[in-house]
Protein backbone atom coordinates (compact mmCIF):
# COMPACT_ATOMS: atom_id res chain seq x y z
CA UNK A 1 0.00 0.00 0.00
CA UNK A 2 0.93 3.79 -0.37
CA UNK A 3 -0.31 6.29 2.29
CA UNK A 4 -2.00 9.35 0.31
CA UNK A 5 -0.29 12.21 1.42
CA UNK A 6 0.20 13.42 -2.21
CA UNK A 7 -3.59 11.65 -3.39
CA UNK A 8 -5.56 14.34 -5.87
CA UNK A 9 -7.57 13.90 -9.45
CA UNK A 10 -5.07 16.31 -11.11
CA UNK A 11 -5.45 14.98 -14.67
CA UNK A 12 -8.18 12.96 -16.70
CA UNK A 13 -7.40 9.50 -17.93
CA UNK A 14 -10.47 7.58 -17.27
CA UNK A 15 -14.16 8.53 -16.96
CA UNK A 16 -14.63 8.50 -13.09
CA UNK A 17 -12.18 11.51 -12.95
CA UNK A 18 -14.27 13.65 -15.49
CA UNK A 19 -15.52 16.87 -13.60
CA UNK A 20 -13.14 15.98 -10.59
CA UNK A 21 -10.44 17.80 -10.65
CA UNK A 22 -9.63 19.66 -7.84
CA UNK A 23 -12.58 17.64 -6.23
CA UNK A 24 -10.80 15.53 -3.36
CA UNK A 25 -10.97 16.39 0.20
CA UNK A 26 -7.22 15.22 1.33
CA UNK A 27 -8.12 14.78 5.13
CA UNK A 28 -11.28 12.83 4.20
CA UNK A 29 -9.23 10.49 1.66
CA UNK A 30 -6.46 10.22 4.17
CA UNK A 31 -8.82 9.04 7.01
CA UNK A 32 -11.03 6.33 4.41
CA UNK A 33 -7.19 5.06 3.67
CA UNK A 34 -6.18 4.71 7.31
CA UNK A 35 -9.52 3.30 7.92
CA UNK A 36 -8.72 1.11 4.91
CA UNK A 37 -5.46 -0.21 6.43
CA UNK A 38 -6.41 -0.78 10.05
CA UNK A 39 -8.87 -3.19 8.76
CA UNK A 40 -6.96 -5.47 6.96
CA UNK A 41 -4.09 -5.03 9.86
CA UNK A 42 -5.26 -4.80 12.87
CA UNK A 43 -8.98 -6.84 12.00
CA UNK A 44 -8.17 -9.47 9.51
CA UNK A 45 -4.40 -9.99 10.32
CA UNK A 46 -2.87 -9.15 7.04
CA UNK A 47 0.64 -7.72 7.09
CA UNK A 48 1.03 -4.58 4.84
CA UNK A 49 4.14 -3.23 3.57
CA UNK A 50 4.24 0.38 1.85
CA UNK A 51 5.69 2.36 -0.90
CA UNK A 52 6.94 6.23 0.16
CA UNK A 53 4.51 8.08 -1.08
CA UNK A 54 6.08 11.08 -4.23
CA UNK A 55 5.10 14.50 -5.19
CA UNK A 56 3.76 15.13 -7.77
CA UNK A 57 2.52 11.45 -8.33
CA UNK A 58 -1.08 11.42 -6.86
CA UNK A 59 -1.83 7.71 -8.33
CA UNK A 60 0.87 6.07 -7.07
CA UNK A 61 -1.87 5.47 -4.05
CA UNK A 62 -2.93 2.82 -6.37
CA UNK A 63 -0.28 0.18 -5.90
CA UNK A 64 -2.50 -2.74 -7.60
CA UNK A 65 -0.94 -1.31 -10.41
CA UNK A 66 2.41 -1.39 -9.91
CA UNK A 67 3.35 -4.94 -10.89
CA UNK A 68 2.10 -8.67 -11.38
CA UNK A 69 3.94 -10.81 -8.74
CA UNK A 70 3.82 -14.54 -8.27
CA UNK A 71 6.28 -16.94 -6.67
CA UNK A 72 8.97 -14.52 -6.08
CA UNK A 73 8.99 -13.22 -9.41
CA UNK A 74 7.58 -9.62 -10.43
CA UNK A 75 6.71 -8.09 -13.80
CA UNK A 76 6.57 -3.90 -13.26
CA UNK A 77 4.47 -1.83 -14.86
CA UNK A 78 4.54 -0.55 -17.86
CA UNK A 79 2.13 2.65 -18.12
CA UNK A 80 0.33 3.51 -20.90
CA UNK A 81 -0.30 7.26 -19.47
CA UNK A 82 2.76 9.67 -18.81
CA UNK A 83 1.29 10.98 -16.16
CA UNK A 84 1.67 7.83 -14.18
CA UNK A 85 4.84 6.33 -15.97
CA UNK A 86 6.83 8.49 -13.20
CA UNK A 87 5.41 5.78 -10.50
CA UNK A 88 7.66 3.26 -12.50
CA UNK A 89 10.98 3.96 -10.50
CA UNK A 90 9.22 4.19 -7.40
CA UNK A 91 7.16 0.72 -7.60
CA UNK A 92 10.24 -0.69 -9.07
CA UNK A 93 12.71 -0.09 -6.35
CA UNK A 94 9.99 -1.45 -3.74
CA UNK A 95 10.16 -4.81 -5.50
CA UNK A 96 14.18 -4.71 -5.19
CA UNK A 97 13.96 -3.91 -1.86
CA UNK A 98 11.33 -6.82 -0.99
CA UNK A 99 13.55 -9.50 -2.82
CA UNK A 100 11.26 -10.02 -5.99
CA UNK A 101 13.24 -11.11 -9.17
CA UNK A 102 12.77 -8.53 -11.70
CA UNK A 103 11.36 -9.27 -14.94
CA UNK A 104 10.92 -6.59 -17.65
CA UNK A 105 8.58 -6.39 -20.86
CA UNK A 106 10.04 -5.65 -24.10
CA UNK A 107 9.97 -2.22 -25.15
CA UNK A 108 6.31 -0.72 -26.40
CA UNK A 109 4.25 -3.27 -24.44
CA UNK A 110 1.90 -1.68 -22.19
CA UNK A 111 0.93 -3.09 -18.87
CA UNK A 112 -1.03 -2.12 -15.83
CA UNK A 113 0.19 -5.05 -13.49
CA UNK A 114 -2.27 -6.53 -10.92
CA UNK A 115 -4.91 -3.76 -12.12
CA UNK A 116 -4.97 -6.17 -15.49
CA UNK A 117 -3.83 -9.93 -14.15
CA UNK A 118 -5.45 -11.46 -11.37
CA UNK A 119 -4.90 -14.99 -10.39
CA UNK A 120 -7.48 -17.38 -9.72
CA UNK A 121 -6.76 -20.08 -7.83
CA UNK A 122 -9.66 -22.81 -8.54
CA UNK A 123 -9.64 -26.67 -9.12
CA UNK A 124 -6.85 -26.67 -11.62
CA UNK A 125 -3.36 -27.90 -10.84
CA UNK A 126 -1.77 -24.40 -11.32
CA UNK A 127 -3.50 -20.95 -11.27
CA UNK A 128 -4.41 -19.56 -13.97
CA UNK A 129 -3.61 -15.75 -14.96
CA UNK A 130 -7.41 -13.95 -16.06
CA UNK A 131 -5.32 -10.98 -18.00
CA UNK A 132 -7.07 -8.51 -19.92
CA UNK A 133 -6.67 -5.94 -22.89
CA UNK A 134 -8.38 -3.08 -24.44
CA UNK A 135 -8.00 0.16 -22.17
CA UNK A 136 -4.76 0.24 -20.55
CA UNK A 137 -3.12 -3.28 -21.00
CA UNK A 138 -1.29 -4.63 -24.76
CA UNK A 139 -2.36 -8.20 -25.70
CA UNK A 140 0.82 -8.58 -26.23
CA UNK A 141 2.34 -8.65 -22.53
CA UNK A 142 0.17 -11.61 -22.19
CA UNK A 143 2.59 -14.21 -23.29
CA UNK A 144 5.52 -13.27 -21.51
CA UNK A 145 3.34 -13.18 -18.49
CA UNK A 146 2.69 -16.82 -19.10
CA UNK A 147 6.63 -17.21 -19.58
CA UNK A 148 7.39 -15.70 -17.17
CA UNK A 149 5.20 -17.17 -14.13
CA UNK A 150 5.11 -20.55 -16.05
CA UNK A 151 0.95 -20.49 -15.81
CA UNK A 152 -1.73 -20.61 -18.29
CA UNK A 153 -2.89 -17.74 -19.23
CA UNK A 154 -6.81 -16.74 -19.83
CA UNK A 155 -6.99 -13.42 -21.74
CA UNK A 156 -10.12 -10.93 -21.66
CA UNK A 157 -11.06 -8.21 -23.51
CA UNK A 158 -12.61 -4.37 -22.14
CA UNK A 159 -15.19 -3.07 -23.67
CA UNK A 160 -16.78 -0.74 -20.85
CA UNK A 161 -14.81 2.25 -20.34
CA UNK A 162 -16.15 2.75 -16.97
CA UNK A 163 -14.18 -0.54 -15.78
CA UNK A 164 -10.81 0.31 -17.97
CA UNK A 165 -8.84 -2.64 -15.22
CA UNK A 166 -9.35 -6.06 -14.82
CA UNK A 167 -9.63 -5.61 -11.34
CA UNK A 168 -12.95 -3.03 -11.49
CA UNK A 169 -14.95 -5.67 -12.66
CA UNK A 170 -13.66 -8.59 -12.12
CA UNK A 171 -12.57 -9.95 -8.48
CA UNK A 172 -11.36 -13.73 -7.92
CA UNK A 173 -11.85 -14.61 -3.87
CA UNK A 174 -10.04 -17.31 -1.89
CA UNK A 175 -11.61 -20.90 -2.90
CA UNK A 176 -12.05 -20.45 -6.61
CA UNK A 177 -14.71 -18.47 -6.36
CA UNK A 178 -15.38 -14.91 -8.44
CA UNK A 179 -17.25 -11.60 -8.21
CA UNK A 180 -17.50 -10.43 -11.75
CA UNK A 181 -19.37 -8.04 -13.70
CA UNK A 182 -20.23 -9.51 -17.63
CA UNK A 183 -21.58 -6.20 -18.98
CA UNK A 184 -17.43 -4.92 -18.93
CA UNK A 185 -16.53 -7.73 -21.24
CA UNK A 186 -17.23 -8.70 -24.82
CA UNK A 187 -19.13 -11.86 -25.54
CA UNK A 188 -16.24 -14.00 -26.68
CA UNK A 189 -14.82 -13.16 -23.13
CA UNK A 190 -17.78 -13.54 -21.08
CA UNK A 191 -18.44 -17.27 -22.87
CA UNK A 192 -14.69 -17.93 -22.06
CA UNK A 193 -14.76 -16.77 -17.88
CA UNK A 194 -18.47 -18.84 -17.64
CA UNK A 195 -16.67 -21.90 -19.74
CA UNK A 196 -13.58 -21.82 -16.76
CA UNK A 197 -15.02 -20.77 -13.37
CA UNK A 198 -17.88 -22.99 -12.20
CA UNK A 199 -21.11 -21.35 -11.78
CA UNK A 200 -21.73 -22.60 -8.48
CA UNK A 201 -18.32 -20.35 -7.62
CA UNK A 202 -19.54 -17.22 -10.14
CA UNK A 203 -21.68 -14.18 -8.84
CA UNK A 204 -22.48 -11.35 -11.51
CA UNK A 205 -22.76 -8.53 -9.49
CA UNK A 206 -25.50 -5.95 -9.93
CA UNK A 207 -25.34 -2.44 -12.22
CA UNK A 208 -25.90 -0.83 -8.11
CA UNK A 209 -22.59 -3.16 -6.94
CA UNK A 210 -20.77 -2.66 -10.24
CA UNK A 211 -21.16 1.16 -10.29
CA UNK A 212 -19.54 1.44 -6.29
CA UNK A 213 -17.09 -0.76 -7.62
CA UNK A 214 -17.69 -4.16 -5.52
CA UNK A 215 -15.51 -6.16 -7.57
CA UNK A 216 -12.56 -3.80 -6.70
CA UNK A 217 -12.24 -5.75 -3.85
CA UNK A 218 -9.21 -7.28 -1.58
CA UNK A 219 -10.42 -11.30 0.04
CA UNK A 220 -8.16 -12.39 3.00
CA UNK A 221 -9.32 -15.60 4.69
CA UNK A 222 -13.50 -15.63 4.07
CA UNK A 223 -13.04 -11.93 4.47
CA UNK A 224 -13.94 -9.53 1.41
CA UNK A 225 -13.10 -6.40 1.92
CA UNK A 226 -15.03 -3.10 -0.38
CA UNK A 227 -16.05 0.42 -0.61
CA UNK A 228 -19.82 -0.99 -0.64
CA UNK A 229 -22.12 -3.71 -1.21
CA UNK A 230 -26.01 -4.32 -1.32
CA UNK A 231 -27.74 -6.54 0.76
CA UNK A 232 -28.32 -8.94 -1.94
CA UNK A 233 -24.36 -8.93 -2.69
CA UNK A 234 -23.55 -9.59 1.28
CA UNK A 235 -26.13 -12.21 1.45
CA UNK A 236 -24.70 -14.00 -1.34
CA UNK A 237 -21.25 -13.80 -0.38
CA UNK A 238 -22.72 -15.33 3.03
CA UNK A 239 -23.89 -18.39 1.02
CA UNK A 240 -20.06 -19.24 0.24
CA UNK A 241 -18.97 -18.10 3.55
CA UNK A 242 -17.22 -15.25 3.43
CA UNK A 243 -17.98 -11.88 5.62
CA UNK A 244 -17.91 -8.67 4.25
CA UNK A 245 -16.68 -5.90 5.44
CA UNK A 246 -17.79 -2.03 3.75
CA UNK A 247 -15.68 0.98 4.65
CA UNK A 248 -16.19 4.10 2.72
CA UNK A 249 -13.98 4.86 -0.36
CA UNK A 250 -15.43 7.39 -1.97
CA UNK A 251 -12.60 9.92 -2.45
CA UNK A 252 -10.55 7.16 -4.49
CA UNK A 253 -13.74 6.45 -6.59
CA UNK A 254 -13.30 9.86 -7.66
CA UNK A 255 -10.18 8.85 -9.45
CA UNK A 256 -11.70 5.34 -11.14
CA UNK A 257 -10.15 3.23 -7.58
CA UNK A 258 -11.26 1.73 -4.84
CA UNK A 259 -10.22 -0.72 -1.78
CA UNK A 260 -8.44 -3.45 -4.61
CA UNK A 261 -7.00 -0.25 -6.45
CA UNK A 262 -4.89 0.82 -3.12
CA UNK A 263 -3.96 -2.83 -2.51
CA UNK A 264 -1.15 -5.16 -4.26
CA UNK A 265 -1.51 -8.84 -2.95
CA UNK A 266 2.27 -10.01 -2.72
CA UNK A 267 2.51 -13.64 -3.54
């Protein structure tokens, strides 16, 4: 995680910051984020390590982003927007420090790291790698993720520009099961996630879930962790036996992120 001392919408490079900038209240954003971290600490046990937050770098908050990271190994970032390809250093350096073995794209490739390639640990021997394309991620890093991490690969194309990451719309829990929303895919993508995830393990979410981003989500143990969540969501999350657990994001939904946006699950 990265505290938000620097957090603002500054710029405009996806729809939920249209009309934002400017818009943020920094002590309000700064308290959801505590609020955000003493949860998964100090309730559900999870130990958090965190990136020094930069000036002039108000996104680098969102440390999904920063890489894709699986059995010691880590693939950085790529951005596709200068104004977050400054976060590369930053992110990069963090990975050093916490003994990951670097492994770089080729040159040109675009990649949004854990924002774009989630893994989903179900009944197959290995994990596989859900990575998607069309907003912010190349099909073409898909393949040397595979190479890289040695696992199969499933790739998804956007379509929604409202959910421009993987992870807005699309949120694998512990167990094999999935929190996904189908409108954010095409259809050749939407037969291919119903053709590998059971449906007994598969919630679509509703528009009302979708739109406060409850697939942006972070599960530890049978906890899920979100900005918000109907009734209807909790209760079905209840039927496979996980708790959630809402705290307020609102401030980083102004700048298209939410509770799996600020989080990067290190593996």
């Amino acid at each position: 995680m990265c505290a938000p001392t620097y957090f603002g919408v500054e710029y405009v490079i996806n729809p939920w910051m249209e009309g934002k900038l400017g818009g943020v209240s920094t002590g309000t954003a700064g308290a959801q984020w505590h609020d955000l971290h003493a949860l998964l600490t100090e309730t559900l046990g999870a130990t958090v390590t965190q990136v020094p937050p930069q000036p002039g770098l108000p996104d680098i908050v969102f440390t999904a982003n920063a890489a894709s990271v699986w059995g010691g190994k880590a693939v950085p970032a790529r951005f596709k927007h200068p104004e977050r390809q400054g976060e590369e250093p930053f992110y990069r350096a963090a990975l050093e420090n916490a003994g990951y073995e670097i492994h770089d794209l080729p040159e040109g490739i675009a990649f949004e790291g854990a924002g774009d390639a989630l893994f989903w640990e179900g009944d197959t021997e290995a994990p596989l790698l859900f990575a998607a394309h069309g907003w912010r991620t190349d099909d073409a890093a898909h393949g040397f993720l595979s190479t890289t991490f040695g696992v199969e690969v499933v790739s998804l194309a956007l379509t929604d520009p409202r959910f421009y990451h993987l992870d807005t719309c699309f949120c694998p829990l512990p167990g094999g099961f999935l929190l996904w929303y189908p409108p954010a895919f095409d259809a050749a993508s939407q037969e291919i996630i119903a053709a590998r995830v059971p449906s007994a393990k598969r919630l679509a979410v509703s528009d009302t879930d979708a739109a406060t981003f409850a697939c942006n989500a972070v599960g530890v143990g049978n906890h899920v962790v979100m900005n918000a969540a109907t009734n209807a969501l909790r209760e079905s999350l209840a039927s496979w036996g996980f708790s959630a657990h809402a705290t307020p994001l609102d401030e980083f939904m102004k700048a298209g992120g939410s509770a799996k946006c600020l989080t990067l699950r290190l593996l």
